[in-house]
Protein backbone atom coordinates (compact mmCIF):
# COMPACT_ATOMS: atom_id res chain seq x y z
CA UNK A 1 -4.70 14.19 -18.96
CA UNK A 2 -3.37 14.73 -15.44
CA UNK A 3 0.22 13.52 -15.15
CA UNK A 4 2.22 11.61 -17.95
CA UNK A 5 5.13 9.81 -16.68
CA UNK A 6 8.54 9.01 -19.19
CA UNK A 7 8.60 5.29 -17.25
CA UNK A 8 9.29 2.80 -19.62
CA UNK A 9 8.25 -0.50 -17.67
CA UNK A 10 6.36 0.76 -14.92
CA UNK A 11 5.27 -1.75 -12.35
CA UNK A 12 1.61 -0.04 -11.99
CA UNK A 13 0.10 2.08 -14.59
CA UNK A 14 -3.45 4.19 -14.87
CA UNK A 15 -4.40 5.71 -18.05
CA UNK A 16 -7.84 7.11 -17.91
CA UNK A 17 -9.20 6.40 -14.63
CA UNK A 18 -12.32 7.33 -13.56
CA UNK A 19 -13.99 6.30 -10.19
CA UNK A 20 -17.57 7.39 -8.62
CA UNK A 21 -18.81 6.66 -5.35
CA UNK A 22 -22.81 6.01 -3.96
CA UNK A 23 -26.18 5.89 -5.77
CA UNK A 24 -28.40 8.36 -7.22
CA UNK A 25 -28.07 12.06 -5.97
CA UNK A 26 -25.19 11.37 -3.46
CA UNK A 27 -22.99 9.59 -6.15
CA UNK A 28 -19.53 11.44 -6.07
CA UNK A 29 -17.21 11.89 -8.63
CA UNK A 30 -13.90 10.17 -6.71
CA UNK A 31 -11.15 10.05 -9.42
CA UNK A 32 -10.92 12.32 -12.58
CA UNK A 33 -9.13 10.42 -15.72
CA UNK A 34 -6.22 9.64 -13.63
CA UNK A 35 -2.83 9.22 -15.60
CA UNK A 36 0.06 7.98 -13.63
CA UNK A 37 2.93 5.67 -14.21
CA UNK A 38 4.81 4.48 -11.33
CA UNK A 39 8.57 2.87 -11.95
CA UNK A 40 9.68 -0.95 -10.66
CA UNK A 41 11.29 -0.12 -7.49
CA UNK A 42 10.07 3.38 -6.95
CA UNK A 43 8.59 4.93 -4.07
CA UNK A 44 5.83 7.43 -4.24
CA UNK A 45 4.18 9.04 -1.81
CA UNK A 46 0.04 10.14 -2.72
CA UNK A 47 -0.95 13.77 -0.62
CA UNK A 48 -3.96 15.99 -0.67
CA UNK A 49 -6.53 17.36 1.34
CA UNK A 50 -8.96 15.11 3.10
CA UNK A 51 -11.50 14.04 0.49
CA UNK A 52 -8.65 14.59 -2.42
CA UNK A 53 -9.00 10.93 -3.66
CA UNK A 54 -5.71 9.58 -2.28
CA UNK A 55 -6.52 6.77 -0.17
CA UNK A 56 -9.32 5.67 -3.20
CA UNK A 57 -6.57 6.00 -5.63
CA UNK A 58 -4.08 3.86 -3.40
CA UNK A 59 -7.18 1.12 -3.10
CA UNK A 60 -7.72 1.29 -6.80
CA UNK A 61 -4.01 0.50 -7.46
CA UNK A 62 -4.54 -2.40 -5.07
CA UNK A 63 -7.50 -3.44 -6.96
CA UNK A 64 -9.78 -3.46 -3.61
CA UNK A 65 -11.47 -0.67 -5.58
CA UNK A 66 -12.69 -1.10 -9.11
CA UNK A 67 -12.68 1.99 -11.57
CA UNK A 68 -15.57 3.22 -13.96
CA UNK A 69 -13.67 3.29 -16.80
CA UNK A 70 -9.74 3.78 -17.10
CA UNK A 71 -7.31 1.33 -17.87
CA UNK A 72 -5.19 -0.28 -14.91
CA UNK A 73 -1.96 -2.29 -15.22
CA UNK A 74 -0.28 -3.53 -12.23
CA UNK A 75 2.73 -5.82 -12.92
CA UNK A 76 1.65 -6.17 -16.68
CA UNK A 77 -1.74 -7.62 -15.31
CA UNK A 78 -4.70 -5.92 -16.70
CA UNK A 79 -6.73 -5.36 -13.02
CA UNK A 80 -9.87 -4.63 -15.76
CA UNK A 81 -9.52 -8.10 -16.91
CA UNK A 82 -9.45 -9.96 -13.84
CA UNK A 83 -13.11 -11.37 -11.92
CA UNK A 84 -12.59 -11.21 -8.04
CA UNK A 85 -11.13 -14.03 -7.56
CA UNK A 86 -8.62 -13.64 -9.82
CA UNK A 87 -8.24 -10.43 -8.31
CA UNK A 88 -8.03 -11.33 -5.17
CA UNK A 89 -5.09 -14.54 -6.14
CA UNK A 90 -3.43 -11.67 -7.74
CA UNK A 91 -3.00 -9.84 -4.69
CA UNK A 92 -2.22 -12.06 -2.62
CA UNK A 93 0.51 -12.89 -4.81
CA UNK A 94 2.07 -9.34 -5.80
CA UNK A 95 0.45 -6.80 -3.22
CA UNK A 96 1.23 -6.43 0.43
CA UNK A 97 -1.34 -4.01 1.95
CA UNK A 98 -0.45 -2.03 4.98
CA UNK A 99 -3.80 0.40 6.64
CA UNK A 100 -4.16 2.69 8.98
CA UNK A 101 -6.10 0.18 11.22
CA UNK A 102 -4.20 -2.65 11.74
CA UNK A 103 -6.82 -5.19 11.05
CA UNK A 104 -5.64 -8.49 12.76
CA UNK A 105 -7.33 -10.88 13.84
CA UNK A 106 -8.13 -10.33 17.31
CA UNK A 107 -8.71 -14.71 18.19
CA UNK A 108 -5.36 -15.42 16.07
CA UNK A 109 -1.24 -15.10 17.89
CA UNK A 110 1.13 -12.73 16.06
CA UNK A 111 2.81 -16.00 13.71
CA UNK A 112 -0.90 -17.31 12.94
CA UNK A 113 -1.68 -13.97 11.36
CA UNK A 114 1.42 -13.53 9.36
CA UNK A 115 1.30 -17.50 8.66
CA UNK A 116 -2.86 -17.96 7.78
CA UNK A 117 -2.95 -16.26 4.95
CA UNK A 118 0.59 -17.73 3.63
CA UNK A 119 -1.02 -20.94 4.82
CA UNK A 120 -4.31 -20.28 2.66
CA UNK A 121 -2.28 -19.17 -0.48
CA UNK A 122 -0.89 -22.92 -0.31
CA UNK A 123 2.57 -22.08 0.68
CA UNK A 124 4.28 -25.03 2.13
CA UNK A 125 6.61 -22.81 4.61
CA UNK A 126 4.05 -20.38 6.14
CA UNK A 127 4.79 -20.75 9.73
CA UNK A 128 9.04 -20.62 9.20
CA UNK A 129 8.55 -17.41 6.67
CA UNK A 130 6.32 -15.52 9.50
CA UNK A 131 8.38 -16.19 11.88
CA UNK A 132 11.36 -14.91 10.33
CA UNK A 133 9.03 -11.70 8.72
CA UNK A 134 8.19 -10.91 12.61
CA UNK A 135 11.99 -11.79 13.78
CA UNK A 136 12.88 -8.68 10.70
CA UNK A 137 10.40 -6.28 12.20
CA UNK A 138 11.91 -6.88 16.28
CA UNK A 139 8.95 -9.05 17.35
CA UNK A 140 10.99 -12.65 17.63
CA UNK A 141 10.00 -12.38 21.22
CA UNK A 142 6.31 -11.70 20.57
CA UNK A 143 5.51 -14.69 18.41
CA UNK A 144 2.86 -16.47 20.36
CA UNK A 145 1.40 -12.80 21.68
CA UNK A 146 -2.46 -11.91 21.18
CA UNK A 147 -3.24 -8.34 19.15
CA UNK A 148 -4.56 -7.45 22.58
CA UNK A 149 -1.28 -8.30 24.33
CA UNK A 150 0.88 -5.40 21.71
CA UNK A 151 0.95 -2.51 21.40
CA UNK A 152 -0.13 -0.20 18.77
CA UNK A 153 3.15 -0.25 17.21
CA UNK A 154 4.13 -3.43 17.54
CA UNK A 155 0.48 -4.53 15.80
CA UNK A 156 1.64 -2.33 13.06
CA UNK A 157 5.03 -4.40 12.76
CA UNK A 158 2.64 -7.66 12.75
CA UNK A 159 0.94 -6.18 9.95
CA UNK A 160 3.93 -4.82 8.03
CA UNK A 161 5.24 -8.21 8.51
CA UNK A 162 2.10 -9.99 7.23
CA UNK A 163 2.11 -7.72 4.15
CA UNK A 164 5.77 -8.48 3.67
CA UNK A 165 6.06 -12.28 4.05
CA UNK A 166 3.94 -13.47 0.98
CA UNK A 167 7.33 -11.17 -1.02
CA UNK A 168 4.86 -8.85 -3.16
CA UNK A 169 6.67 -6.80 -5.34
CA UNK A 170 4.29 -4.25 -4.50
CA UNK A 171 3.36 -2.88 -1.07
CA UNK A 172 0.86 -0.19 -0.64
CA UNK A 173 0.41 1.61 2.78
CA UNK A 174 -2.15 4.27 3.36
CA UNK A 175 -1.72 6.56 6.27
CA UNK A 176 0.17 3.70 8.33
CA UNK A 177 1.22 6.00 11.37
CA UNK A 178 -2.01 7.32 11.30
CA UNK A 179 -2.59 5.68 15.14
CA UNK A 180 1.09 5.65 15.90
CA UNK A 181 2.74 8.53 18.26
CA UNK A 182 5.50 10.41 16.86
CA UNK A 183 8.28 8.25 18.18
CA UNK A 184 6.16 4.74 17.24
CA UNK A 185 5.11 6.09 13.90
CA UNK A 186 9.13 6.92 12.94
CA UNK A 187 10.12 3.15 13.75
CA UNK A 188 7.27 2.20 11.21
CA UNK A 189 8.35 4.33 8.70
CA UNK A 190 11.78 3.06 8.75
CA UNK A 191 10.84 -0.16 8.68
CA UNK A 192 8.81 0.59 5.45
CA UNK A 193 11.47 2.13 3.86
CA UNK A 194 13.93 -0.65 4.86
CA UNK A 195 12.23 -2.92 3.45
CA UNK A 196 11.45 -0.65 0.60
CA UNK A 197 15.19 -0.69 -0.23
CA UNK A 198 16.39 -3.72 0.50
CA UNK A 199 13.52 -6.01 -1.42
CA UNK A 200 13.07 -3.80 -4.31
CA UNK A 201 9.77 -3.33 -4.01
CA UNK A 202 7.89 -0.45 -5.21
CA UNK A 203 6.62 1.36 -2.51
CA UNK A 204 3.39 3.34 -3.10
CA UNK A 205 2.04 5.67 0.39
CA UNK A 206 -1.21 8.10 1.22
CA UNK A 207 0.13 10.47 4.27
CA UNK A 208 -0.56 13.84 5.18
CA UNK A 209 3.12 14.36 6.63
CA UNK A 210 5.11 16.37 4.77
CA UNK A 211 8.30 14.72 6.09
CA UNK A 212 7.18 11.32 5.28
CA UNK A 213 6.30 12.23 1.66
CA UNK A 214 9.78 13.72 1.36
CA UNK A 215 11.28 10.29 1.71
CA UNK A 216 9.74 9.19 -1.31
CA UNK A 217 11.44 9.59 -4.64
CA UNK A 218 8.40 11.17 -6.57
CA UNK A 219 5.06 13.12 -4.69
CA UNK A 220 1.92 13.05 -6.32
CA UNK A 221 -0.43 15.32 -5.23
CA UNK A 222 -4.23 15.32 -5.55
CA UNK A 223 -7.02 17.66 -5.31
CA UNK A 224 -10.84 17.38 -6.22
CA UNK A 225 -10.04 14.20 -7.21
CA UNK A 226 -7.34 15.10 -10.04
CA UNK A 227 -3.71 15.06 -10.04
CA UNK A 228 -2.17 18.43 -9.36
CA UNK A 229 1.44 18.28 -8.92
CA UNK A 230 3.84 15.72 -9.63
CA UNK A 231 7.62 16.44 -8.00
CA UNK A 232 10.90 14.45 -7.55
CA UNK A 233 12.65 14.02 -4.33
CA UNK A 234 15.42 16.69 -6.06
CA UNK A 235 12.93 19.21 -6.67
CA UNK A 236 11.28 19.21 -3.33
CA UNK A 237 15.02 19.87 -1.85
CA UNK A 238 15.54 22.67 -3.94
């Protein structure tokens, strides 16, 4: 087993996990029986090398990606269990996504990509709860702006904002200054953690920075597809 947590009531656990990629002779061997626990309200940051099985571990926890074998509890929901729709009401409900691309929709204004898929989920306030998710992230100005009319950073806020506004109690980012500069990529992260803190959510992250990591309260690291080191935020002060 590769890391076995004391957590009590974690909000996401993986007991077991086990993940291959492709057909034939170029299937890979992804995950290797993956055992982590991660707290209500904690923030961990995932690192490795490139190829380490970070960002697959991160989509796994999000159920985008489905596991050979392994069991997977997110929120005392049994991922396993659930058919893709299910899966897919379930994160819309409890997951707020954040990539490294920023994946809006190029036709739609800043609100009417926060508010759509509010809109779609059947809640009643969409458009009044994106506008006040985009007002949080400084883009009150930029409501009725076009992807193509922001820039880089402030598309990341839309997203941030559009993971944010359905109130998961989960948000997952993977590599989200990844197409920031320095400076832009800072303002994101603070606005993760922000919101990190002040919602309660439990805050899971793939980055290479070592900085960014450091913020977190636990780091797991991964390598060959295996968890290698698990710290606290104490020990990797000491």
């Amino acid at each position: 087993m590769d890391a076995i947590s004391t957590i009590s009531d974690p909000a996401i656990s993986l007991s077991g996990v086990h993940l291959s990629l492709g057909r034939g002779a170029a299937r890979v061997h992804i995950l290797k029986d993956i055992d982590l626990d991660i707290g209500a309200g904690e923030a961990v940051g995932l690192v490795g090398p490139s190829g380490s099985g970070k960002s697959t571990l991160l989509m796994v926890m999000a159920g985008l990606e489905r596991a050979d074998r392994g069991s997977i509890q997110v929120s005392g929901e049994d991922l396993t269990a659930l058919n893709e729709d299910a899966l897919a009401r379930f994160r819309g409900r409890r997951i707020g996504i954040v990539f490294q691309s920023f994946h809006l929709i190029p036709t739609m204004t800043a609100i009417e990509n926060v508010a759509v898929p509010l809109e779609l989920a059947g809640v009643r306030d969409a458009r009044e709860r994106a506008q006040s998710e985009l007002e949080a992230v400084g883009l009150g100005e930029r409501l009725s702006h076009y992807p193509a009319q922001l820039s880089g950073g402030e598309q990341q806020r839309v997203a941030l904002a559009r993971a944010l506004a359905p109130q998961p109690s989960i948000l997952v980012a993977d590599e989200p200054t990844g197409n920031l500069d320095e400076n832009t990529g800072r303002q994101i992260v603070d606005l993760l953690f922000a919101s990190h803190r002040q919602r309660g959510t439990t805050l899971v992250l793939v980055t290479h920075d070592p900085s960014l990591a450091a913020r977190c309260d636990r780091v797991v690291r991964l390598r060959s597809g295996r968890i290698d080191t698990v710290n606290s935020r104490k020990a990797l002060s000491a």
